[in-house]
PDB file of N, CA and C in Angstrom:
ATOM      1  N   UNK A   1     149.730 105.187 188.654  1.00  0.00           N
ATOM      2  CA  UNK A   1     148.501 105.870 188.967  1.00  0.00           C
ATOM      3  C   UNK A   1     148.794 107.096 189.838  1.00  0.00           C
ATOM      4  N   UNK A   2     147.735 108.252 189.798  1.00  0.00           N
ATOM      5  CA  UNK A   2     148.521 109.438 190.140  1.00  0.00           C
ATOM      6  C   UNK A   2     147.643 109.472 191.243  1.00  0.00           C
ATOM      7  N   UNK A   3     148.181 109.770 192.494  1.00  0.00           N
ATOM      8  CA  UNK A   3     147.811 110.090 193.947  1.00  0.00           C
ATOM      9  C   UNK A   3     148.329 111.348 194.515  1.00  0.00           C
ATOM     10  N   UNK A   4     147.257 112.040 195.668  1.00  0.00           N
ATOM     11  CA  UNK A   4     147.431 113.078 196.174  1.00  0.00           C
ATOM     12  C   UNK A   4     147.387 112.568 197.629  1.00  0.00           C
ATOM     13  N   UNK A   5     148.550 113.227 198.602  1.00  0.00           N
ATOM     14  CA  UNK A   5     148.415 113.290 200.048  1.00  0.00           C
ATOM     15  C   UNK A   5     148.910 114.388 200.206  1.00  0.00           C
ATOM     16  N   UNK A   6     148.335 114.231 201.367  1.00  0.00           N
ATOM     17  CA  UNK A   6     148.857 115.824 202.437  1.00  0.00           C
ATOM     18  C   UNK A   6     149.338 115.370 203.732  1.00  0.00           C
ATOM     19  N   UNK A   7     150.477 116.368 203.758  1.00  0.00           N
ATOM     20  CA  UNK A   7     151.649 116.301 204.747  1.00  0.00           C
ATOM     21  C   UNK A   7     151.588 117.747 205.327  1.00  0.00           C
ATOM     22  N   UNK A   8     151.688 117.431 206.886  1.00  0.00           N
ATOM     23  CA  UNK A   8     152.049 118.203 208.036  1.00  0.00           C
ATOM     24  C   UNK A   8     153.249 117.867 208.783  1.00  0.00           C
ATOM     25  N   UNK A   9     154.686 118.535 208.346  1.00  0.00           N
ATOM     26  CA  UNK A   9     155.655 118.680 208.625  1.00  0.00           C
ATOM     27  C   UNK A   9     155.689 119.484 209.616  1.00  0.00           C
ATOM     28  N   UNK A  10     156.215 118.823 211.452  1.00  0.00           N
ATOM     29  CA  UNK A  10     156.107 119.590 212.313  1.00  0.00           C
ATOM     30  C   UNK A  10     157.544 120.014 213.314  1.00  0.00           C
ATOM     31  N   UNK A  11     157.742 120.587 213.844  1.00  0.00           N
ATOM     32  CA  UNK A  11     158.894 121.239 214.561  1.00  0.00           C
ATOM     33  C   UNK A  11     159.560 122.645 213.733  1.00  0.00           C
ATOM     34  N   UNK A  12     160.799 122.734 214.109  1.00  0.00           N
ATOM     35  CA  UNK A  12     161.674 123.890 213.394  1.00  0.00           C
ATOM     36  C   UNK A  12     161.379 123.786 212.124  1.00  0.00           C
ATOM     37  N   UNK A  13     161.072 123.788 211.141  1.00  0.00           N
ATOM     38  CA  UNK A  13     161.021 123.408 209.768  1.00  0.00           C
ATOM     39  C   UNK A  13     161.026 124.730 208.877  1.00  0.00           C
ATOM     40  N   UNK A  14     161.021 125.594 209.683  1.00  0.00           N
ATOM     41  CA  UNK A  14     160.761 126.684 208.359  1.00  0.00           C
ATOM     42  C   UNK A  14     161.671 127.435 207.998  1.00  0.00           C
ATOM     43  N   UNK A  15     162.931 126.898 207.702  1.00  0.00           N
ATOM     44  CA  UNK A  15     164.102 127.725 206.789  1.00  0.00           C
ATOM     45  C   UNK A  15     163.471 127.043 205.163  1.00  0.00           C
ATOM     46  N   UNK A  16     164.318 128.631 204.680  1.00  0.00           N
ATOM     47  CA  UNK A  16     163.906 128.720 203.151  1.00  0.00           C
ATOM     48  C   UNK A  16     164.647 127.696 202.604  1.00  0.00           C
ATOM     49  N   UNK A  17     165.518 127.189 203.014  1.00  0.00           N
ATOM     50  CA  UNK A  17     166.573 126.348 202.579  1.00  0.00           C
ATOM     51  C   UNK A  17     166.018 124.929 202.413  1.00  0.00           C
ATOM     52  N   UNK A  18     164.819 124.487 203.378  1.00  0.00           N
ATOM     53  CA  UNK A  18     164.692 123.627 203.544  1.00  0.00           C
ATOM     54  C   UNK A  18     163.127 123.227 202.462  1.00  0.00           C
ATOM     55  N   UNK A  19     162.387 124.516 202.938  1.00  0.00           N
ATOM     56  CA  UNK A  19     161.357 124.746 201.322  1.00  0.00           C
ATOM     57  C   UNK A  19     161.766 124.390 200.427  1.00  0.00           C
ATOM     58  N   UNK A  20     162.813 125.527 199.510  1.00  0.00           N
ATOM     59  CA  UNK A  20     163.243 125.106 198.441  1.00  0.00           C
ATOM     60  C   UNK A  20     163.785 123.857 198.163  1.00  0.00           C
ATOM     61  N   UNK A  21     164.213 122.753 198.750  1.00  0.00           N
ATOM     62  CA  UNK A  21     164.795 121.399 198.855  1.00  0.00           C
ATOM     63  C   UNK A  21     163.662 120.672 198.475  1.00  0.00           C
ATOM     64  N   UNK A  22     162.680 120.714 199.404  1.00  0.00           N
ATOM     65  CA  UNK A  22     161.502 120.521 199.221  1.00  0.00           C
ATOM     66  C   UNK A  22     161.032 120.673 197.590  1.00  0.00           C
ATOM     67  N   UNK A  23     161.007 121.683 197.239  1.00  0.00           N
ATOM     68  CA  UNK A  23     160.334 121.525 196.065  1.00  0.00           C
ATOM     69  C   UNK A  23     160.851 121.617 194.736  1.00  0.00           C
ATOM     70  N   UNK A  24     162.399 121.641 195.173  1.00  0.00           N
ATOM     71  CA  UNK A  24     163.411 121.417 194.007  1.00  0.00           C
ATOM     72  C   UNK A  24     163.102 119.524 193.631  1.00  0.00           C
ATOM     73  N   UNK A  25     162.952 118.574 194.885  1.00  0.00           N
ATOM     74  CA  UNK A  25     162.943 117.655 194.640  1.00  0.00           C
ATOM     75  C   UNK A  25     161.261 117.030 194.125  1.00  0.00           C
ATOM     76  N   UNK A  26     160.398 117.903 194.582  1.00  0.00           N
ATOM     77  CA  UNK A  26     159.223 117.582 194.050  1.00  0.00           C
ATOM     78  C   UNK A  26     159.405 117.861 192.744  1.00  0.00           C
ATOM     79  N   UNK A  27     159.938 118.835 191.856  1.00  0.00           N
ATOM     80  CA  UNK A  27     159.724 119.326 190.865  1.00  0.00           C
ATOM     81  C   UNK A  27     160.592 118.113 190.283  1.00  0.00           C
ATOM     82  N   UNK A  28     161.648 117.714 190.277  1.00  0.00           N
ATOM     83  CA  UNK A  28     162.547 116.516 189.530  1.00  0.00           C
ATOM     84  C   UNK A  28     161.660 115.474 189.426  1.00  0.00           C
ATOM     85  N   UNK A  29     160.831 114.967 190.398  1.00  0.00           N
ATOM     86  CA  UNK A  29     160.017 114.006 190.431  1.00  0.00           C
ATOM     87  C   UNK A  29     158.589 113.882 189.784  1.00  0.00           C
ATOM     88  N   UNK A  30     158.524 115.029 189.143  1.00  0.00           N
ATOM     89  CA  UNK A  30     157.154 115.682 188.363  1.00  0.00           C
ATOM     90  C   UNK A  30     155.811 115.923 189.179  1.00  0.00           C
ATOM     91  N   UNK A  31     156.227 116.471 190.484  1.00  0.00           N
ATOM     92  CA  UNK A  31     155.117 116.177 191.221  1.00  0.00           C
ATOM     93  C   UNK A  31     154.290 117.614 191.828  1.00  0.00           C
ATOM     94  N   UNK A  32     153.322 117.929 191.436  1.00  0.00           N
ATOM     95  CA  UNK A  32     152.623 119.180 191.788  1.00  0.00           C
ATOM     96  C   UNK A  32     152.048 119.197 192.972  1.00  0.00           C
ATOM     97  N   UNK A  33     151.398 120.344 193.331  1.00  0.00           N
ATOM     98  CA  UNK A  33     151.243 120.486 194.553  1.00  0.00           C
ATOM     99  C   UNK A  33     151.884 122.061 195.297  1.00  0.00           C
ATOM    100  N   UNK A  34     151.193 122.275 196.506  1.00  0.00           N
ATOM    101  CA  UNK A  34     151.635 123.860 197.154  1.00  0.00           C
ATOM    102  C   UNK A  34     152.537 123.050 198.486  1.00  0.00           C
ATOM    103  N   UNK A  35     153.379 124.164 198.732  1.00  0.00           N
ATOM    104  CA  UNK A  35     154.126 124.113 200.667  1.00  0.00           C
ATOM    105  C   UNK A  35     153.784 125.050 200.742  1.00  0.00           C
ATOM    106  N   UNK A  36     153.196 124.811 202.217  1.00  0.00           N
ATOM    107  CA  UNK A  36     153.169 126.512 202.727  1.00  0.00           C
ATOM    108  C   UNK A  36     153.601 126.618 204.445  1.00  0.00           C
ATOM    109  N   UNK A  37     153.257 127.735 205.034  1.00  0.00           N
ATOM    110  CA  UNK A  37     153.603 127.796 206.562  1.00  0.00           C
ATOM    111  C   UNK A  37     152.792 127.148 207.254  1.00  0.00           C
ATOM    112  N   UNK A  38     151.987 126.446 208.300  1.00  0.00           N
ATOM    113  CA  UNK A  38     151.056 126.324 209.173  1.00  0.00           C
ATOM    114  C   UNK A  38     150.851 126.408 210.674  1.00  0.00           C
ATOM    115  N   UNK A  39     150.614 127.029 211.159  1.00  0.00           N
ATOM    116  CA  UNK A  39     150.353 127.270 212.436  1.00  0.00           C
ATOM    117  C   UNK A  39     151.502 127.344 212.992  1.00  0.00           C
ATOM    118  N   UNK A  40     152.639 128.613 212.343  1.00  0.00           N
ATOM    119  CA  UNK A  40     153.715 129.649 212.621  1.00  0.00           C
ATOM    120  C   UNK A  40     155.012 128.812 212.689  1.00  0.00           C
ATOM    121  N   UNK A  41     154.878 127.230 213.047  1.00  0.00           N
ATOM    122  CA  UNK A  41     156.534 126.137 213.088  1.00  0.00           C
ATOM    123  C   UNK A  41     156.361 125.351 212.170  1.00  0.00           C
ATOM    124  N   UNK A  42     155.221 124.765 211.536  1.00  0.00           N
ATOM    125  CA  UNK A  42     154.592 123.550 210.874  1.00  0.00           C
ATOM    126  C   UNK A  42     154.875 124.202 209.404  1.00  0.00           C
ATOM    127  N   UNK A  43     154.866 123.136 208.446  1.00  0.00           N
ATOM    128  CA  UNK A  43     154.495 123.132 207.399  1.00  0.00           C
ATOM    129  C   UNK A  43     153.595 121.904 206.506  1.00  0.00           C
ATOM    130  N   UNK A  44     152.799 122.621 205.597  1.00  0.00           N
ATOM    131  CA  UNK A  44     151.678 121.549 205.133  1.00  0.00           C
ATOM    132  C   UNK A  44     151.502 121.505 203.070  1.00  0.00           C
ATOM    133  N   UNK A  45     152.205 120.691 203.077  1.00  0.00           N
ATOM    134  CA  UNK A  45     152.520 120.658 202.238  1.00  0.00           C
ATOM    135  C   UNK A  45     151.379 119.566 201.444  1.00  0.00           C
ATOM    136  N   UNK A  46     150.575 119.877 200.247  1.00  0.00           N
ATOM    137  CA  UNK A  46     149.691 118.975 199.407  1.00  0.00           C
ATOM    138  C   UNK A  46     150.868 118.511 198.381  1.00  0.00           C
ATOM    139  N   UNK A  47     150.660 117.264 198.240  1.00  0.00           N
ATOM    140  CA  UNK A  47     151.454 116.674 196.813  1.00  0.00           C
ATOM    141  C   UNK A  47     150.499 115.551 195.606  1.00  0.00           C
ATOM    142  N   UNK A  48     150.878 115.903 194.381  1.00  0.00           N
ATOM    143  CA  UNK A  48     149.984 115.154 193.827  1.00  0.00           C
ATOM    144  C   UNK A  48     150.921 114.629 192.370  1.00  0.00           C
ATOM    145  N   UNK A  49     151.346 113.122 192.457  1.00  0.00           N
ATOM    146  CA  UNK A  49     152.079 112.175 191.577  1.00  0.00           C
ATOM    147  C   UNK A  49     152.569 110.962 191.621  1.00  0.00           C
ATOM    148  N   UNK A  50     152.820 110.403 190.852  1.00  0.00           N
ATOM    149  CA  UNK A  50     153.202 108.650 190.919  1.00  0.00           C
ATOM    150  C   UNK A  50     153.151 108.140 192.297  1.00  0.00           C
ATOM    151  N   UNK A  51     153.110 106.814 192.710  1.00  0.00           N
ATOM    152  CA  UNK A  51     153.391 106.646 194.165  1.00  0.00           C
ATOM    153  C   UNK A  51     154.694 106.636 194.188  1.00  0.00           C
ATOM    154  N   UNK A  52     155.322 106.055 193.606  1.00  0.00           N
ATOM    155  CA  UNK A  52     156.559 106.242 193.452  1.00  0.00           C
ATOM    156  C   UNK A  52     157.522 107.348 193.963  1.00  0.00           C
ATOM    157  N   UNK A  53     157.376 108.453 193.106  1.00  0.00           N
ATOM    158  CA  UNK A  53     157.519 109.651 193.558  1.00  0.00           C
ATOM    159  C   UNK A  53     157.039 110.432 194.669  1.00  0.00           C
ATOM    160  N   UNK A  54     155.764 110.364 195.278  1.00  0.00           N
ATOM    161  CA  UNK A  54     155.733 110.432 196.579  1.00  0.00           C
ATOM    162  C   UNK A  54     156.271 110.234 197.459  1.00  0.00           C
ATOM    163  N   UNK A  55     156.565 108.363 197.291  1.00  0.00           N
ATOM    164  CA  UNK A  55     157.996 108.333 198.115  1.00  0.00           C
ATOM    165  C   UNK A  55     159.343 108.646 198.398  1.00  0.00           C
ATOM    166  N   UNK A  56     159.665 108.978 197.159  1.00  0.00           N
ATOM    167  CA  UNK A  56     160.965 110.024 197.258  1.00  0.00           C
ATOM    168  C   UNK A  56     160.469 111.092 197.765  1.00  0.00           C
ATOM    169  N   UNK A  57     159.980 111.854 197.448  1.00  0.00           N
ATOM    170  CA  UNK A  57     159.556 113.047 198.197  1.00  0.00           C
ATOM    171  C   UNK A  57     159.744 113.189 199.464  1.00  0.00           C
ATOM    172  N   UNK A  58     158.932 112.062 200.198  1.00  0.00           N
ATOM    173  CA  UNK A  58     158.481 112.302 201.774  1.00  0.00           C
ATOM    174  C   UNK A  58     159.991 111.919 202.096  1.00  0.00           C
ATOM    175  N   UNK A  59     160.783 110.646 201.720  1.00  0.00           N
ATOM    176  CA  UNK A  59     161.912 110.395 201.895  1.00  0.00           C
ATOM    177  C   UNK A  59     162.914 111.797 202.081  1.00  0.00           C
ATOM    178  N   UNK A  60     162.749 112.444 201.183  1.00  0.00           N
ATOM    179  CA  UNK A  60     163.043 114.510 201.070  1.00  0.00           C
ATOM    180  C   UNK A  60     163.220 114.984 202.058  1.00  0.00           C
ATOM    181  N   UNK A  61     161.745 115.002 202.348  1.00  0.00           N
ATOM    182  CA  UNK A  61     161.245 115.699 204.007  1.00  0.00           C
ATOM    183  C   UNK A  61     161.777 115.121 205.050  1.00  0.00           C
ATOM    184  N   UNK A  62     161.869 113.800 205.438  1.00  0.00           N
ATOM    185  CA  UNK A  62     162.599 113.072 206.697  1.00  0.00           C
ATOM    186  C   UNK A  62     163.750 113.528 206.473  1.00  0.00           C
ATOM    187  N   UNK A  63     164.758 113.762 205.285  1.00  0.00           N
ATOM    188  CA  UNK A  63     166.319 113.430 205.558  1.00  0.00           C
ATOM    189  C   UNK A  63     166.407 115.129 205.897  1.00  0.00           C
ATOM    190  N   UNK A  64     165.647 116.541 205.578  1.00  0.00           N
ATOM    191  CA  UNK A  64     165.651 117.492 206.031  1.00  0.00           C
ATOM    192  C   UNK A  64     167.257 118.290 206.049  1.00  0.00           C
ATOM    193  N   UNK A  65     167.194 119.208 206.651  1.00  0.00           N
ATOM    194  CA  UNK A  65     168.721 119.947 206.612  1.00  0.00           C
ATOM    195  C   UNK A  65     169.226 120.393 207.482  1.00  0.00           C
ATOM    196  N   UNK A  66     170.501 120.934 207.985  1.00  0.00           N
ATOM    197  CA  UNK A  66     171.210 120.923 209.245  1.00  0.00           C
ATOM    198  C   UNK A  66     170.967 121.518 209.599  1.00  0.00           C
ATOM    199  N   UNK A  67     169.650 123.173 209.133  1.00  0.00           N
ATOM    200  CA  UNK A  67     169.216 123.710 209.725  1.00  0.00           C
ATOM    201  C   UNK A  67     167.612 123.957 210.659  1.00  0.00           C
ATOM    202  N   UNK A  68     167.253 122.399 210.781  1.00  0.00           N
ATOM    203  CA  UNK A  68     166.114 122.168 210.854  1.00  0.00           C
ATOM    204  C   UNK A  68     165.935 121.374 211.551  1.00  0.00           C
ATOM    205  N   UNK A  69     165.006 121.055 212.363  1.00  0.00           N
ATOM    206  CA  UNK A  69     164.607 119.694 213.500  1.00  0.00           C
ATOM    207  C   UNK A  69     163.145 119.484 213.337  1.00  0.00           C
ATOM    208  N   UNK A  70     163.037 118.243 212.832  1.00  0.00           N
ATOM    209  CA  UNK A  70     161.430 117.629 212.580  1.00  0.00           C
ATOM    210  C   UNK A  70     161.260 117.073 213.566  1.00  0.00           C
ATOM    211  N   UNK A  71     160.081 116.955 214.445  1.00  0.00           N
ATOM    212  CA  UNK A  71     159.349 116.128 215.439  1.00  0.00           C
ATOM    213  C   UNK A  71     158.486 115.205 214.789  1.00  0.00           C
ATOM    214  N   UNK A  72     157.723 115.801 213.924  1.00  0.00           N
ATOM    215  CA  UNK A  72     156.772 114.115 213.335  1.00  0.00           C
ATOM    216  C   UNK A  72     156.656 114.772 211.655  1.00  0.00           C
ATOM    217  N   UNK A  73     156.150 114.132 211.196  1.00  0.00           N
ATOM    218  CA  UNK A  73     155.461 113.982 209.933  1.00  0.00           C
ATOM    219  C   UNK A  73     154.359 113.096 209.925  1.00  0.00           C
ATOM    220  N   UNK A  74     153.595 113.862 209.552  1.00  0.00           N
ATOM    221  CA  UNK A  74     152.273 113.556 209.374  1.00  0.00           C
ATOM    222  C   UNK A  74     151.243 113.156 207.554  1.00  0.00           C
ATOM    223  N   UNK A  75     151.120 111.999 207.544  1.00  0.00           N
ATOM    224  CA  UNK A  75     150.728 111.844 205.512  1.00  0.00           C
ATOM    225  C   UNK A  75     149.652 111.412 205.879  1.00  0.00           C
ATOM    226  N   UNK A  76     148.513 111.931 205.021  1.00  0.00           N
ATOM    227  CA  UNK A  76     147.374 111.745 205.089  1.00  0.00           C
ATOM    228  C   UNK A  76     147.029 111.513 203.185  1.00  0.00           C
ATOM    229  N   UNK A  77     146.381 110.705 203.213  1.00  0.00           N
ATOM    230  CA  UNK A  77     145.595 110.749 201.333  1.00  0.00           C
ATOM    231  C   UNK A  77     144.363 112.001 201.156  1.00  0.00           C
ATOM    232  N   UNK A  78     144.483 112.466 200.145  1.00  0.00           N
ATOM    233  CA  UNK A  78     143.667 113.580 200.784  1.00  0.00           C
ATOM    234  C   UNK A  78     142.902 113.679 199.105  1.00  0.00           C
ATOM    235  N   UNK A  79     141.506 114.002 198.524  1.00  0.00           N
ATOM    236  CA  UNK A  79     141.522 114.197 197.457  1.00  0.00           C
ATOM    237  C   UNK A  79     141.189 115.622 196.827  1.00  0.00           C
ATOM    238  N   UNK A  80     142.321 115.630 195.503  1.00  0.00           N
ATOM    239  CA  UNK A  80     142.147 116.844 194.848  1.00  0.00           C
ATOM    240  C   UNK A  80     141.435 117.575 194.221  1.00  0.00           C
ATOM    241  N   UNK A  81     140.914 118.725 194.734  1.00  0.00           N
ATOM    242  CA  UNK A  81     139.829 119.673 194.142  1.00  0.00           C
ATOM    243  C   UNK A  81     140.579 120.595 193.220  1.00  0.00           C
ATOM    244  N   UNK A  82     141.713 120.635 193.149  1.00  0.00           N
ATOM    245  CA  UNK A  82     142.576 121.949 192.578  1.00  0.00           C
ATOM    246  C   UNK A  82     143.187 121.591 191.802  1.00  0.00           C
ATOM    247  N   UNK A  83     143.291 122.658 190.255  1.00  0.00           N
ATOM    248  CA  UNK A  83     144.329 122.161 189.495  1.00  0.00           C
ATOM    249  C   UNK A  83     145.602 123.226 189.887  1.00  0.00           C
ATOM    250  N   UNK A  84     146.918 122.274 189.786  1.00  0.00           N
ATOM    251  CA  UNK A  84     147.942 122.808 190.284  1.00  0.00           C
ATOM    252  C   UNK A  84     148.934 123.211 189.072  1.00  0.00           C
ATOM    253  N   UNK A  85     147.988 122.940 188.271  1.00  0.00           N
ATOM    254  CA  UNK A  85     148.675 123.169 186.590  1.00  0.00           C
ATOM    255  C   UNK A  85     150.031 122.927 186.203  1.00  0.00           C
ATOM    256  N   UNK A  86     150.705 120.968 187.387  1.00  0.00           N
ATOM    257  CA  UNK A  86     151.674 120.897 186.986  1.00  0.00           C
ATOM    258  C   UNK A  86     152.911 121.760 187.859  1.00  0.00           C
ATOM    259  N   UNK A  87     152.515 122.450 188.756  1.00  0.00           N
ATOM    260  CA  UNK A  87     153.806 123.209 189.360  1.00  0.00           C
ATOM    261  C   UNK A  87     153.994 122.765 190.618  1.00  0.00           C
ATOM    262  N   UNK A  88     154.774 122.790 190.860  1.00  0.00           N
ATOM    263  CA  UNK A  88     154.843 122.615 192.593  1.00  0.00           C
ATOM    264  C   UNK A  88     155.412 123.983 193.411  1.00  0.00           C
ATOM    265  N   UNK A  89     154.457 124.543 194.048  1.00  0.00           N
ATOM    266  CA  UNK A  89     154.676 125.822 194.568  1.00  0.00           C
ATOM    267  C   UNK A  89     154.816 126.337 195.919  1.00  0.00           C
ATOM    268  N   UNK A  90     155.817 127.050 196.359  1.00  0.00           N
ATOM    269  CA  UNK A  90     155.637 127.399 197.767  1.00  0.00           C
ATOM    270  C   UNK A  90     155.081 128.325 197.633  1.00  0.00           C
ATOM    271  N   UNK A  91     153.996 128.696 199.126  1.00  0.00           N
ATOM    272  CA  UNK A  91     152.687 129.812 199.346  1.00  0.00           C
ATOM    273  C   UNK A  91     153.269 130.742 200.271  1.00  0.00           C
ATOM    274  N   UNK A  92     153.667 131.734 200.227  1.00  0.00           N
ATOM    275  CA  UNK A  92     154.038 132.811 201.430  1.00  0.00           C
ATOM    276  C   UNK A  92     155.256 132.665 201.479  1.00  0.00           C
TER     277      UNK A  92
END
């Protein structure tokens, strides 16, 4: 069954390196949805696919990259108004 949450990824997080990881692995996992910047350190990322795959995903986000330091993560269920037509996209 296909589910949408939203994640607020907080601390250092915003190398491109760590985006693209991000949504190289959403995309393997068939999972749509935007990342974007939030409030200049944060990132907030919507995801929408299998539960399954969600969990790899967020699993994604915790293991992060050597250029990056997470303080929390934040998952919320959130429901979808948007079609994401299937892509998973970074915003900005």
């Amino acid at each position: 069954m296909k589910q949408c949450i939203k994640i607020i990824v907080t601390g250092q997080v915003q190398s491109s390196a760590y985006k693209e990881a991000i949504q190289k692995q959403a995309q393997k996992l068939h999972i749509e949805g935007t990342l974007q910047n939030h409030e200049e350190v944060d990132l907030l990322i919507f995801a929408c696919g299998q539960s399954d795959g969600l969990d790899e995903l967020i699993d994604e986000i915790y293991k992060g990259t050597s250029d990056i330091k997470i303080r929390d993560v934040i998952i919320e269920p959130f429901i979808n108004e948007k079609n994401y037509r299937g892509v998973f996209r970074i915003i900005g």
